[in-house]
N, C-alpha and C. Protein backbone atom coordinates (compact mmCIF):
# COMPACT_ATOMS: atom_id res chain seq x y z
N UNK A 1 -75.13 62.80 -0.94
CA UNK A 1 -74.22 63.89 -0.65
C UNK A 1 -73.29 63.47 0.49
N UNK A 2 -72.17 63.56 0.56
CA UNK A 2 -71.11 63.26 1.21
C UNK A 2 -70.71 64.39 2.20
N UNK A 3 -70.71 64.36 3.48
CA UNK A 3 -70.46 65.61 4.53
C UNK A 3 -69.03 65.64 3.97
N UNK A 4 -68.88 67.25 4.62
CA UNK A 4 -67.61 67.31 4.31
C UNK A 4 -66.67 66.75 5.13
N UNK A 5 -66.66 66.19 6.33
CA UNK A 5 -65.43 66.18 6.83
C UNK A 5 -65.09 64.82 6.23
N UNK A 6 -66.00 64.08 5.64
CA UNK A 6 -65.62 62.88 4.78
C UNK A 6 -65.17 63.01 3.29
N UNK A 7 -64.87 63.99 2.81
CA UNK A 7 -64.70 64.56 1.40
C UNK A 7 -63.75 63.76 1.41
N UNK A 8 -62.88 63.28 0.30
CA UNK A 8 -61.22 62.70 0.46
C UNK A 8 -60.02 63.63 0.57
N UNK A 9 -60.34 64.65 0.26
CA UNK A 9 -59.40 65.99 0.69
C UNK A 9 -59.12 65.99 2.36
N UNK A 10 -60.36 65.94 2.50
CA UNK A 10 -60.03 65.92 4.18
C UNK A 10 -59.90 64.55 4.55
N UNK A 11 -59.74 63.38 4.53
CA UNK A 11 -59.70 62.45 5.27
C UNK A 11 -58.24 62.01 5.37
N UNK A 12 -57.62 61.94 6.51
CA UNK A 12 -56.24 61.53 6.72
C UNK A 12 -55.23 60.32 5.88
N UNK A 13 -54.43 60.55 5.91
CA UNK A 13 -53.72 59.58 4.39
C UNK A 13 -53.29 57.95 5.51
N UNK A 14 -53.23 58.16 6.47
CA UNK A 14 -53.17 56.71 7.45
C UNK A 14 -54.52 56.53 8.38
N UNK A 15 -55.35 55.39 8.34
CA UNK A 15 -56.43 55.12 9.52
C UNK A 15 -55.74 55.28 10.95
N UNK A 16 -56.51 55.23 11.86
CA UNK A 16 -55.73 55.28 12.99
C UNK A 16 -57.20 54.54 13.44
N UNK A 17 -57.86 53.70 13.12
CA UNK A 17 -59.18 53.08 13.63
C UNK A 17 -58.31 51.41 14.64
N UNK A 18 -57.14 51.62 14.29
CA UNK A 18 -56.84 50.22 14.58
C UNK A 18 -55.29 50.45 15.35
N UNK A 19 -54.92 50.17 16.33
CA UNK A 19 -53.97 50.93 17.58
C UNK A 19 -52.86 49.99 16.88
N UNK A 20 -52.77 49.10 15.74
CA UNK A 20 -51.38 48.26 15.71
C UNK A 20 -50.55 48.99 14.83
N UNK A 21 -49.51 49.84 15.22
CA UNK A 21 -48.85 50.14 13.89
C UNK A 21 -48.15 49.68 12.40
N UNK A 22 -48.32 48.16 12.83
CA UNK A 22 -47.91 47.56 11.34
C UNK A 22 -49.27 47.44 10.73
N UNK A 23 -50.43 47.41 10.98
CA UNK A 23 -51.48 47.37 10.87
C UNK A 23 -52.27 48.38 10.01
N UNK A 24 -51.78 49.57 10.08
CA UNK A 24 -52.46 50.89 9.66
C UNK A 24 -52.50 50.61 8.20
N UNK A 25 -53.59 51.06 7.06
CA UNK A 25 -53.54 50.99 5.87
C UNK A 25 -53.86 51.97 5.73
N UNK A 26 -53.73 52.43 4.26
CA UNK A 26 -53.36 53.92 4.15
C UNK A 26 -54.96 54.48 3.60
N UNK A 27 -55.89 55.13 4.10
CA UNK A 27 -57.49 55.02 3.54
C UNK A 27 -57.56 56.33 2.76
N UNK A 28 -58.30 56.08 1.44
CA UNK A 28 -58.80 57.25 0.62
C UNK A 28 -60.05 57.24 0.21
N UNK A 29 -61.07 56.46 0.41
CA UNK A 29 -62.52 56.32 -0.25
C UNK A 29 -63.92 56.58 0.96
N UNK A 30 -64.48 56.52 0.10
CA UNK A 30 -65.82 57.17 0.64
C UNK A 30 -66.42 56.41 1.51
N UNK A 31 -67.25 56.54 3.04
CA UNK A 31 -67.47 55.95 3.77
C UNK A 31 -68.18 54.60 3.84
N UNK A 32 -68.87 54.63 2.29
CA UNK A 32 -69.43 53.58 2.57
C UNK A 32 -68.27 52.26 2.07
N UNK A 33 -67.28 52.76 1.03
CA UNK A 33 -66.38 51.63 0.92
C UNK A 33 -65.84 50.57 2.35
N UNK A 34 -65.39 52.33 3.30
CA UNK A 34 -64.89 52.02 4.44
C UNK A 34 -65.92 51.19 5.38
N UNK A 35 -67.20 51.17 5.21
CA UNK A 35 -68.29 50.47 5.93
C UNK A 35 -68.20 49.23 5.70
N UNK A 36 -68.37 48.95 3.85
CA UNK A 36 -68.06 47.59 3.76
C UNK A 36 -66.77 46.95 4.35
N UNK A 37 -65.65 47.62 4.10
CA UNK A 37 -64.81 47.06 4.08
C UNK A 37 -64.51 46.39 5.66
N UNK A 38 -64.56 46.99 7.11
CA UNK A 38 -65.01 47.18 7.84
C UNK A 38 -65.83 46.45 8.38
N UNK A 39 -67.08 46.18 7.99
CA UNK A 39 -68.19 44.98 7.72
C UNK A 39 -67.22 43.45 7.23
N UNK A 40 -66.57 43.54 6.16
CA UNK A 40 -66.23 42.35 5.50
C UNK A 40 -64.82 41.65 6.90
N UNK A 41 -64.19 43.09 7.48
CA UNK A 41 -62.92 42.51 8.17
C UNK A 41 -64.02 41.54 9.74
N UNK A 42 -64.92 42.30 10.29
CA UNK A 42 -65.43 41.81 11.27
C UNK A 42 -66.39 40.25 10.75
N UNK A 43 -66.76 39.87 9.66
CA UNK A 43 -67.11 38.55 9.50
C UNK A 43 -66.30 37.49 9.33
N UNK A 44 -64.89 38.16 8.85
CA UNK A 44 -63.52 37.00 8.57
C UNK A 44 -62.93 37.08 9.51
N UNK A 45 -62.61 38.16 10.29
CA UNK A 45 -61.50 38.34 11.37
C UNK A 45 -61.38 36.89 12.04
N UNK A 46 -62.79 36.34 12.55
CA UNK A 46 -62.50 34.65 13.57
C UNK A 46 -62.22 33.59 12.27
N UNK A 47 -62.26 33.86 11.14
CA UNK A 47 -61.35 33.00 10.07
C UNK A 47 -59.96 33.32 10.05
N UNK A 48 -59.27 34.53 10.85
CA UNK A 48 -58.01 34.08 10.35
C UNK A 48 -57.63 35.18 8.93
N UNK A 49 -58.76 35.97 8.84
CA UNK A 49 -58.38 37.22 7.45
C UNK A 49 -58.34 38.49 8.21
N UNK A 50 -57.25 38.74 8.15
CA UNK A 50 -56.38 40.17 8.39
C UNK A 50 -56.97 41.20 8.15
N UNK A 51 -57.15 42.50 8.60
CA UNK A 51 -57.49 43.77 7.80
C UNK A 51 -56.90 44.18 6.64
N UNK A 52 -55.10 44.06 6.88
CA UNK A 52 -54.58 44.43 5.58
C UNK A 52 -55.69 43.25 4.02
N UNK A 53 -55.93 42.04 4.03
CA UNK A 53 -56.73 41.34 3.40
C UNK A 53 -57.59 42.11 3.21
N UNK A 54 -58.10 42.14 3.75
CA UNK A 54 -59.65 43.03 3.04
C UNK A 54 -59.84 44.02 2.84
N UNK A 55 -58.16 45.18 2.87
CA UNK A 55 -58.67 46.23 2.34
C UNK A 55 -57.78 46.15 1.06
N UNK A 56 -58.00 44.73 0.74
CA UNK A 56 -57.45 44.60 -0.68
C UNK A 56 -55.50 44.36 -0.82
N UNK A 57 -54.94 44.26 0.09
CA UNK A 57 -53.47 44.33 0.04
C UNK A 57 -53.45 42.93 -0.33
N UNK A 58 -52.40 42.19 -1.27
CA UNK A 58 -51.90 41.09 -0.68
C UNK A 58 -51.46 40.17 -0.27
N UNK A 59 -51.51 39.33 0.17
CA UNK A 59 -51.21 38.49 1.27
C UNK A 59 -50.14 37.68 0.57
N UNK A 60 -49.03 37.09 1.43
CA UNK A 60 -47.32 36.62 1.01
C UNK A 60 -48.13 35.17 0.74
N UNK A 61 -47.61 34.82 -0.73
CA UNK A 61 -47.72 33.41 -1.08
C UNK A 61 -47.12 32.66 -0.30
N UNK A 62 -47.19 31.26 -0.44
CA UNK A 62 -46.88 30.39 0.54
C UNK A 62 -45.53 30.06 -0.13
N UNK A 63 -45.24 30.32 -1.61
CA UNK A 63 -44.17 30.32 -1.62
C UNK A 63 -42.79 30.70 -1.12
N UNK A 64 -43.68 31.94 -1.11
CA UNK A 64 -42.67 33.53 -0.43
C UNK A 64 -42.39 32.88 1.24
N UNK A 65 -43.26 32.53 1.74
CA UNK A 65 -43.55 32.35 3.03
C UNK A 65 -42.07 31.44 3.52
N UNK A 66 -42.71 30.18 2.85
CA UNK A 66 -41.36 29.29 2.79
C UNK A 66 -40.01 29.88 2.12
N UNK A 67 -40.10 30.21 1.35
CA UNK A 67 -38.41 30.70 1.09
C UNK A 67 -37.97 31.81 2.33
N UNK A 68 -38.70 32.68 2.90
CA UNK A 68 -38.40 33.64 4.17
C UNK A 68 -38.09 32.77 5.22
N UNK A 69 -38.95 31.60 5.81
CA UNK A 69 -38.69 31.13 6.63
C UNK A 69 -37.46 30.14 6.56
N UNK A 70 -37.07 29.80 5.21
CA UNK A 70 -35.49 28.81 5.26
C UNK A 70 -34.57 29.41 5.27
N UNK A 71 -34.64 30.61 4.94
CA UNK A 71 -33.65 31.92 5.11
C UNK A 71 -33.37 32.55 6.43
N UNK A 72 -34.17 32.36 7.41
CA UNK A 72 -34.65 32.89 9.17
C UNK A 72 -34.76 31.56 9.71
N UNK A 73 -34.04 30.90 10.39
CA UNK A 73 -34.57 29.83 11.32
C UNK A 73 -35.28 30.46 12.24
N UNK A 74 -35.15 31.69 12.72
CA UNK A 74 -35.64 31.98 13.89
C UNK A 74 -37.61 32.62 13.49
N UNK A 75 -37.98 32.44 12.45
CA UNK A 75 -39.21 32.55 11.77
C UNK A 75 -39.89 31.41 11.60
N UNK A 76 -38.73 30.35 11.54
CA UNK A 76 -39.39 28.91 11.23
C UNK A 76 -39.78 28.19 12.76
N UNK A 77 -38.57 29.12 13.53
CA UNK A 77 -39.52 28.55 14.97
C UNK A 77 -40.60 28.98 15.64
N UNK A 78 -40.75 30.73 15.18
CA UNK A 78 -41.53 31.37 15.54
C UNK A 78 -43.18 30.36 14.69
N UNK A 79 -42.99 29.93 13.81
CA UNK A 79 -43.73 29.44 12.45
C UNK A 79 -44.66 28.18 13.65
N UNK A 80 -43.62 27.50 14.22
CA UNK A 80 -43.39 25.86 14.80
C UNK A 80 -44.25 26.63 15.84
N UNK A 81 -44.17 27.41 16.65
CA UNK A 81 -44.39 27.36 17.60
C UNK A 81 -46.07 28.03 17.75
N UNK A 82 -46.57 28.87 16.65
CA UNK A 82 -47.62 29.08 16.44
C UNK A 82 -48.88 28.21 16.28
N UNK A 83 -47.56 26.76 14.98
CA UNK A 83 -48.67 25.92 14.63
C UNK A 83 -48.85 24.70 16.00
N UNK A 84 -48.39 24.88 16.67
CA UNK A 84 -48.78 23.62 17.75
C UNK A 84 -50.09 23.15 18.14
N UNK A 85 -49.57 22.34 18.52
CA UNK A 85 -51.51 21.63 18.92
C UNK A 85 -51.39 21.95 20.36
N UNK A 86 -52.86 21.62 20.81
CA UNK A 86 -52.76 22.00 22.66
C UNK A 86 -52.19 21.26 23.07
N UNK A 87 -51.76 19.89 22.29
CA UNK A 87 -51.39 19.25 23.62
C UNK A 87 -49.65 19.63 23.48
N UNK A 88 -49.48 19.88 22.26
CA UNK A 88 -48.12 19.90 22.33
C UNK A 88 -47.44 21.58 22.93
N UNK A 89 -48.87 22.48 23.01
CA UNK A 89 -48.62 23.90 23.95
C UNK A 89 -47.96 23.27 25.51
N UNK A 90 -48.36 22.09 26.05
CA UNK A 90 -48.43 22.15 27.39
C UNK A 90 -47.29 21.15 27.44
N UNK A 91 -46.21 20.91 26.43
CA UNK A 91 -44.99 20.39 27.02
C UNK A 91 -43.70 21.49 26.24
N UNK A 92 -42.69 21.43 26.50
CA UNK A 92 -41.84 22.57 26.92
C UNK A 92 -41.05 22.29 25.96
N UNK A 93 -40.24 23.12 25.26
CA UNK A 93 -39.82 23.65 24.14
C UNK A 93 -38.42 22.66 23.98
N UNK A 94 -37.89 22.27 24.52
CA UNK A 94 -36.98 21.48 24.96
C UNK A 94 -37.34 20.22 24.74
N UNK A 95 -38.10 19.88 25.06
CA UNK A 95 -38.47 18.54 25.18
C UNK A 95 -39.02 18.08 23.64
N UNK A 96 -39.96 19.13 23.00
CA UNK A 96 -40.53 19.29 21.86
C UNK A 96 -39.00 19.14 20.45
N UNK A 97 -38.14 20.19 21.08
CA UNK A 97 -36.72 20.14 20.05
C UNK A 97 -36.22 19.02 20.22
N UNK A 98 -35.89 17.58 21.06
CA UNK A 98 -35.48 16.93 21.34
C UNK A 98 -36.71 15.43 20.51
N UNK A 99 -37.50 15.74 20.70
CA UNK A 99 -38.68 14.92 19.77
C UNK A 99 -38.23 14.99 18.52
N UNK A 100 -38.58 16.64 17.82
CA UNK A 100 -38.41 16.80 16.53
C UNK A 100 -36.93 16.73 15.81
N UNK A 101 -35.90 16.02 16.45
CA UNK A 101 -34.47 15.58 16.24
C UNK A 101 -34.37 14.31 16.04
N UNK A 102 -34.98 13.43 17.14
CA UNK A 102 -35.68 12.09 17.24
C UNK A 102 -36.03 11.94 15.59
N UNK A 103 -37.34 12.57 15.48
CA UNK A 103 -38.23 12.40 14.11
C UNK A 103 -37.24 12.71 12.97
N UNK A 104 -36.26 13.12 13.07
CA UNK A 104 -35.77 14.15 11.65
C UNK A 104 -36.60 14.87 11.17
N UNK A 105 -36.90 15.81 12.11
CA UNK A 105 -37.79 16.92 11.57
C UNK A 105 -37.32 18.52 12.22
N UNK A 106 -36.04 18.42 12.92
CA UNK A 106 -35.29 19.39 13.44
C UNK A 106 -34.98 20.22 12.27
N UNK A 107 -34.77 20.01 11.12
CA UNK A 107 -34.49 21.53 10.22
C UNK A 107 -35.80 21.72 9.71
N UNK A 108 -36.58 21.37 9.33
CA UNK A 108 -37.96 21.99 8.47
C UNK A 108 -38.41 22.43 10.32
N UNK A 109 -38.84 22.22 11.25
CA UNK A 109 -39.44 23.06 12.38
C UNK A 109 -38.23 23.88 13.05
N UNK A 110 -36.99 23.90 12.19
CA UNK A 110 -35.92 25.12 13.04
C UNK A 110 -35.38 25.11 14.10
N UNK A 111 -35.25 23.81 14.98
CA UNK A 111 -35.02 23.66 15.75
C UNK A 111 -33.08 24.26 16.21
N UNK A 112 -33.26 24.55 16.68
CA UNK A 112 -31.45 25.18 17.37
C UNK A 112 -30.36 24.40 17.83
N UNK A 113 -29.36 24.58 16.82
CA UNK A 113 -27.87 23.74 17.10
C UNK A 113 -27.85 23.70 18.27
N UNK A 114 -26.97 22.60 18.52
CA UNK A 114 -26.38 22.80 20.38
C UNK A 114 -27.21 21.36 21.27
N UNK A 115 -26.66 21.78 21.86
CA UNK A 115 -27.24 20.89 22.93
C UNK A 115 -28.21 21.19 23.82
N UNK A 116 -29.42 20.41 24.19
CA UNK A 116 -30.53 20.38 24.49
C UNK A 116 -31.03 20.04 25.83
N UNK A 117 -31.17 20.68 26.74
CA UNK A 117 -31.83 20.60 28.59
C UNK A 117 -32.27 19.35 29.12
N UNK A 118 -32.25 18.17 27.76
CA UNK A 118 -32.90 17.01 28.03
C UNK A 118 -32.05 16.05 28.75
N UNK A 119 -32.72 15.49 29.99
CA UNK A 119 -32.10 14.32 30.43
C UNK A 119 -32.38 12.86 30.15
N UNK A 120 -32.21 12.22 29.85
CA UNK A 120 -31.84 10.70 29.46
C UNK A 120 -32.01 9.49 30.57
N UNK A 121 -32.26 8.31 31.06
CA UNK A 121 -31.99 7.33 31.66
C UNK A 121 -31.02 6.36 30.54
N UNK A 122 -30.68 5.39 31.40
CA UNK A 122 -30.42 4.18 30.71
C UNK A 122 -30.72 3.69 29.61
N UNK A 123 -32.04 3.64 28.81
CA UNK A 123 -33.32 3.20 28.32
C UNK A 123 -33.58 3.85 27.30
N UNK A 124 -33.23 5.26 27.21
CA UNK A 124 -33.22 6.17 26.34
C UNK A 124 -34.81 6.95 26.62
N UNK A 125 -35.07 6.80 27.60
CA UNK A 125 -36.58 7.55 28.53
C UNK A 125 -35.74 8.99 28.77
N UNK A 126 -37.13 9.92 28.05
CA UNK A 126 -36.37 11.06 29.25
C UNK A 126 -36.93 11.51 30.39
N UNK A 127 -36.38 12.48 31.23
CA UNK A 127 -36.53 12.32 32.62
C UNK A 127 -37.61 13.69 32.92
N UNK A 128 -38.43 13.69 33.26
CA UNK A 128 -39.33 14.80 33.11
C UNK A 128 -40.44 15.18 34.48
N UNK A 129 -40.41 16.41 34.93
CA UNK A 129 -41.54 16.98 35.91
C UNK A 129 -42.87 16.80 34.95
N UNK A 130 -43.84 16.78 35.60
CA UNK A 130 -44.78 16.85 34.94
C UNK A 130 -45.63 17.74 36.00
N UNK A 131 -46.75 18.56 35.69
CA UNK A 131 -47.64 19.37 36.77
C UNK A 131 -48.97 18.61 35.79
N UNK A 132 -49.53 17.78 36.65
CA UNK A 132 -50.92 17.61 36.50
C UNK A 132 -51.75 16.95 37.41
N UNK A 133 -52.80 17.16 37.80
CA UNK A 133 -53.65 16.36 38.99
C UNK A 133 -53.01 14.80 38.84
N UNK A 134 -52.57 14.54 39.69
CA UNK A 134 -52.53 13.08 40.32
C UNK A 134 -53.82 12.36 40.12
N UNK A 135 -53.96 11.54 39.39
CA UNK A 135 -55.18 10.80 39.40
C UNK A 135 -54.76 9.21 38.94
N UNK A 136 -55.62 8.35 38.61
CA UNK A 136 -55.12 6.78 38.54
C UNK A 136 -54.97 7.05 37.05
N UNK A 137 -55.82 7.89 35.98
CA UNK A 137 -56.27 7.82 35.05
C UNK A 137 -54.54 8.01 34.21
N UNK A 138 -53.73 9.43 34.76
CA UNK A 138 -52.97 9.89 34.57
C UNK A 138 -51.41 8.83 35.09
N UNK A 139 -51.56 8.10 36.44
CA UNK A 139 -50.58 7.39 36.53
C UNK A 139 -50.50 6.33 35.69
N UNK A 140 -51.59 5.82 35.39
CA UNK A 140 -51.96 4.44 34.70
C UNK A 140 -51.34 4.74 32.75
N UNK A 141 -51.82 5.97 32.31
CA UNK A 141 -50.90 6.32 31.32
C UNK A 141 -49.42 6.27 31.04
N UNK A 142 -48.85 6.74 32.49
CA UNK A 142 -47.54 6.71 31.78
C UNK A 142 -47.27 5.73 32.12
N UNK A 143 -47.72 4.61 33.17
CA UNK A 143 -47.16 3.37 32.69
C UNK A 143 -47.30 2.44 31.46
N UNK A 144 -48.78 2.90 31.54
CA UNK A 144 -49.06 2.32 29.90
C UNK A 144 -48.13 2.47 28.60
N UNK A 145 -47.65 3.74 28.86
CA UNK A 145 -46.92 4.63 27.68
C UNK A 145 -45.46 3.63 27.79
N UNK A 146 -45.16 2.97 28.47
CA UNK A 146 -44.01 2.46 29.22
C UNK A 146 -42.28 3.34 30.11
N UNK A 147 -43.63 3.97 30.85
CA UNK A 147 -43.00 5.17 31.82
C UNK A 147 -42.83 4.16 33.26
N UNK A 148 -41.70 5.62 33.69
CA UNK A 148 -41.41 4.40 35.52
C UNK A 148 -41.92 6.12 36.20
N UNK A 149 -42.31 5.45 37.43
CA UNK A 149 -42.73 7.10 38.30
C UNK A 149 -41.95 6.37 39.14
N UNK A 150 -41.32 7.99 39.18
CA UNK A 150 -39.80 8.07 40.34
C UNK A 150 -40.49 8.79 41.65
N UNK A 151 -41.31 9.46 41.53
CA UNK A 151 -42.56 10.38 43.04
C UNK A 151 -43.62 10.85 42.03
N UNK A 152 -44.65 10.64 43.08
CA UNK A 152 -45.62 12.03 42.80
C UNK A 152 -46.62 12.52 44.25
N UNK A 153 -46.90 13.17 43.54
CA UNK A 153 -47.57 14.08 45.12
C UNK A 153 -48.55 15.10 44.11
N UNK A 154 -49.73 14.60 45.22
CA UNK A 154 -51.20 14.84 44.86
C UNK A 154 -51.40 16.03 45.43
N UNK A 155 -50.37 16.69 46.72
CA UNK A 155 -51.06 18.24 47.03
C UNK A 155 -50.29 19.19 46.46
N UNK A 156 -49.02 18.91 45.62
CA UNK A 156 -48.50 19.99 44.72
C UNK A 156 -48.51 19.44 43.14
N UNK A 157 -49.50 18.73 42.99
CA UNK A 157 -49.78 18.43 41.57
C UNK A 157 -48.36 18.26 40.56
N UNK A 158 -47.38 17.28 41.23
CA UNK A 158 -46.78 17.54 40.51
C UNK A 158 -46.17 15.65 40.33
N UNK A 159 -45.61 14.97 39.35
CA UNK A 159 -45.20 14.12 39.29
C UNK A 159 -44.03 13.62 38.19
N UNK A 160 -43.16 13.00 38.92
CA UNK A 160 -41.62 12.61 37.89
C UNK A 160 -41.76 11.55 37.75
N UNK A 161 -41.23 11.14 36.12
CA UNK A 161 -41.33 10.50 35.72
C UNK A 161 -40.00 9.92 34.57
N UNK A 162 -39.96 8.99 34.21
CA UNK A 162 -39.33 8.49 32.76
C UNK A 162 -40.06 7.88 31.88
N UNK A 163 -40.17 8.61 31.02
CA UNK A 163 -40.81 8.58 29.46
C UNK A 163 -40.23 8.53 28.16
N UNK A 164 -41.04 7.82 27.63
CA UNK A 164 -40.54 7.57 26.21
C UNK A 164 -40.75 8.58 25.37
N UNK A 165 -39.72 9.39 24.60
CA UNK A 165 -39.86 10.80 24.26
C UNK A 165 -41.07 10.78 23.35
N UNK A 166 -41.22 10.00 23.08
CA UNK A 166 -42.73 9.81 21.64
C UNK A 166 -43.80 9.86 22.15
N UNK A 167 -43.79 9.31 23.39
CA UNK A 167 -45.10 9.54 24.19
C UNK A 167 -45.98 10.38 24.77
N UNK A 168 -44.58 11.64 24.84
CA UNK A 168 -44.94 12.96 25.76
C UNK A 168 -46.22 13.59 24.91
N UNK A 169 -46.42 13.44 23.83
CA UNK A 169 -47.67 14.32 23.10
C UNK A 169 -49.31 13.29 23.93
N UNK A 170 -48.77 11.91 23.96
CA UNK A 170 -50.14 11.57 24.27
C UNK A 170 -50.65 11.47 25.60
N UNK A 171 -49.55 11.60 26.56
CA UNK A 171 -49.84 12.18 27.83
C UNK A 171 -50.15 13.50 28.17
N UNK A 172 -49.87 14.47 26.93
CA UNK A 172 -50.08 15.88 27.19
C UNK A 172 -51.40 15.99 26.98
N UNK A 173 -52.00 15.47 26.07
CA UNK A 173 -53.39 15.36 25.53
C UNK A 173 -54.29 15.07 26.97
N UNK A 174 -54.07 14.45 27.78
CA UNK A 174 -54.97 14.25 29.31
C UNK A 174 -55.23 15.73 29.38
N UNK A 175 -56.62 15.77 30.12
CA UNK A 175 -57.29 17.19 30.27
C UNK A 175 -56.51 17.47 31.98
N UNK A 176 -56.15 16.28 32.60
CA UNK A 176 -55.70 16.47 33.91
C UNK A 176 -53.79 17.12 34.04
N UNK A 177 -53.34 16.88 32.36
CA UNK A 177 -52.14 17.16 32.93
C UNK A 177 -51.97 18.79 31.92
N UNK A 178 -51.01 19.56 32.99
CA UNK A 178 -50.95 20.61 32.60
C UNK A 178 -49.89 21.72 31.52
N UNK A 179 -48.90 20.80 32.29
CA UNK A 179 -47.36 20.89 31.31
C UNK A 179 -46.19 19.48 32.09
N UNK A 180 -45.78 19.76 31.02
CA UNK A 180 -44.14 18.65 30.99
C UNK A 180 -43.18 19.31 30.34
N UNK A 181 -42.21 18.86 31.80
CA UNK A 181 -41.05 19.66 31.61
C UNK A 181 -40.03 18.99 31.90
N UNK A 182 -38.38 19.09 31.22
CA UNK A 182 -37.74 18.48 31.02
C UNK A 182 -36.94 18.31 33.09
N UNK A 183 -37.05 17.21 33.47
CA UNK A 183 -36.43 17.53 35.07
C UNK A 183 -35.21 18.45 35.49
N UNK A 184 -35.48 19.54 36.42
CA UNK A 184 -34.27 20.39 36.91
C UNK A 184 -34.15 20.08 38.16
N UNK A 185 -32.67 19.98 38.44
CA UNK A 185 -31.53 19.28 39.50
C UNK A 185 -31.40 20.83 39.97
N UNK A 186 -31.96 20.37 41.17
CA UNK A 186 -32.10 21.42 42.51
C UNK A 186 -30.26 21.68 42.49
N UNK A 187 -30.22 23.05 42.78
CA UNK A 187 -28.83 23.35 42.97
C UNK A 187 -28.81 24.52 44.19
N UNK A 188 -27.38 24.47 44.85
CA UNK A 188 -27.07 25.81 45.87
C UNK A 188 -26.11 26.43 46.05
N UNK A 189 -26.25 27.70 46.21
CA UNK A 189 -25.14 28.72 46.28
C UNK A 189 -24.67 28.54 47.58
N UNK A 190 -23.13 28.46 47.08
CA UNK A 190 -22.19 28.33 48.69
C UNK A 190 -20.82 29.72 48.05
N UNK A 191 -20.12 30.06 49.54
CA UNK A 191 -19.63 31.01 49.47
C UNK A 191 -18.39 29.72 49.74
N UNK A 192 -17.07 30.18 48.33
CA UNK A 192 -16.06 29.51 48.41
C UNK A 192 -15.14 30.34 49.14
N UNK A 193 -14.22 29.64 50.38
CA UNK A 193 -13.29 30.73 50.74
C UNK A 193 -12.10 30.05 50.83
């Protein structure tokens, strides 16, 4: 026997069990559907399966996926920027668009016309802050990598460098370094009269 306030007459035509508003699915069945269903979202949820998924909606083929995203660059970066690896989270978006131009891989990851924050040496190294503990382990890399260190300093964790743009992923990968960033030229406001 089914209480009444669970009858389907009475049960509201949107859930409100879940605070995301793109999220809401529209519920009509009897509690125990809603139990399973419910049950099934909390064993997939750390896989990566959606609620809308399991209450049966679904899900955009990968076809669909790709034709939306060549149509939106700005989906394909949103896309790029989701799928990153950690190490490539901890170097800077700039530096990353300037790689994936390098590679010819600037239109399939969406990368943005124009010109790019990156600085250059001689050598074709680019010129980059880096924030990560100072250690031998970490200097000894980027020379390895065939980097030049222009300073570093061990009590603000921070060190400049010139790097070979291909390299920046395997220096990011050190557990000691934190991010890399493309170098910014200290500037000052003066009053022209």
């Amino acid at each position: 026997m089914v209480p009444k306030e669970f009858a389907p007459e009475n049960l509201p035509a949107v859930s409100s069990f879940y605070p995301r508003p793109h999220l809401l699915v529209p519920v009509r069945f009897a509690p125990k559907a809603f139990a399973r269903g419910a049950l099934t979202f909390l064993l997939l949820w750390p896989f990566g399966v959606g609620a809308a998924d399991v209450m049966g909606f679904r899900a955009q083929s990968a076809s669909e996926s790709l034709n939306s995203a060549v149509a939106d660059p700005g989906v394909m970066r949103t896309q790029e920027k989701r799928s990153r690896t950690s190490a490539q989270k901890k170097i800077d978006s700039q530096l990353l668009y300037a790689l994936y131009r390098k590679r010819g891989e600037a239109r399939t990851k969406g990368v943005p016309s124009g010109e790019l924050a990156v600085k250059f040496d001689d050598k074709g190294r680019v010129i980059v802050n880096i924030r990560a503990r100072v250690t031998t382990t970490v200097l000894a890399k980027i020379k390895s990598a065939g980097g030049r260190i222009i300073s570093s300093s061990a009590r603000y964790n921070d060190i400049r460098a010139h790097l070979p743009l291909e390299k920046l992923e395997g220096l990011a990968a050190l557990k000691d370094v934190f991010a890399i960033m493309p170098l910014e030229e200290a500037t000052t406001n003066s009053l022209q009269q």
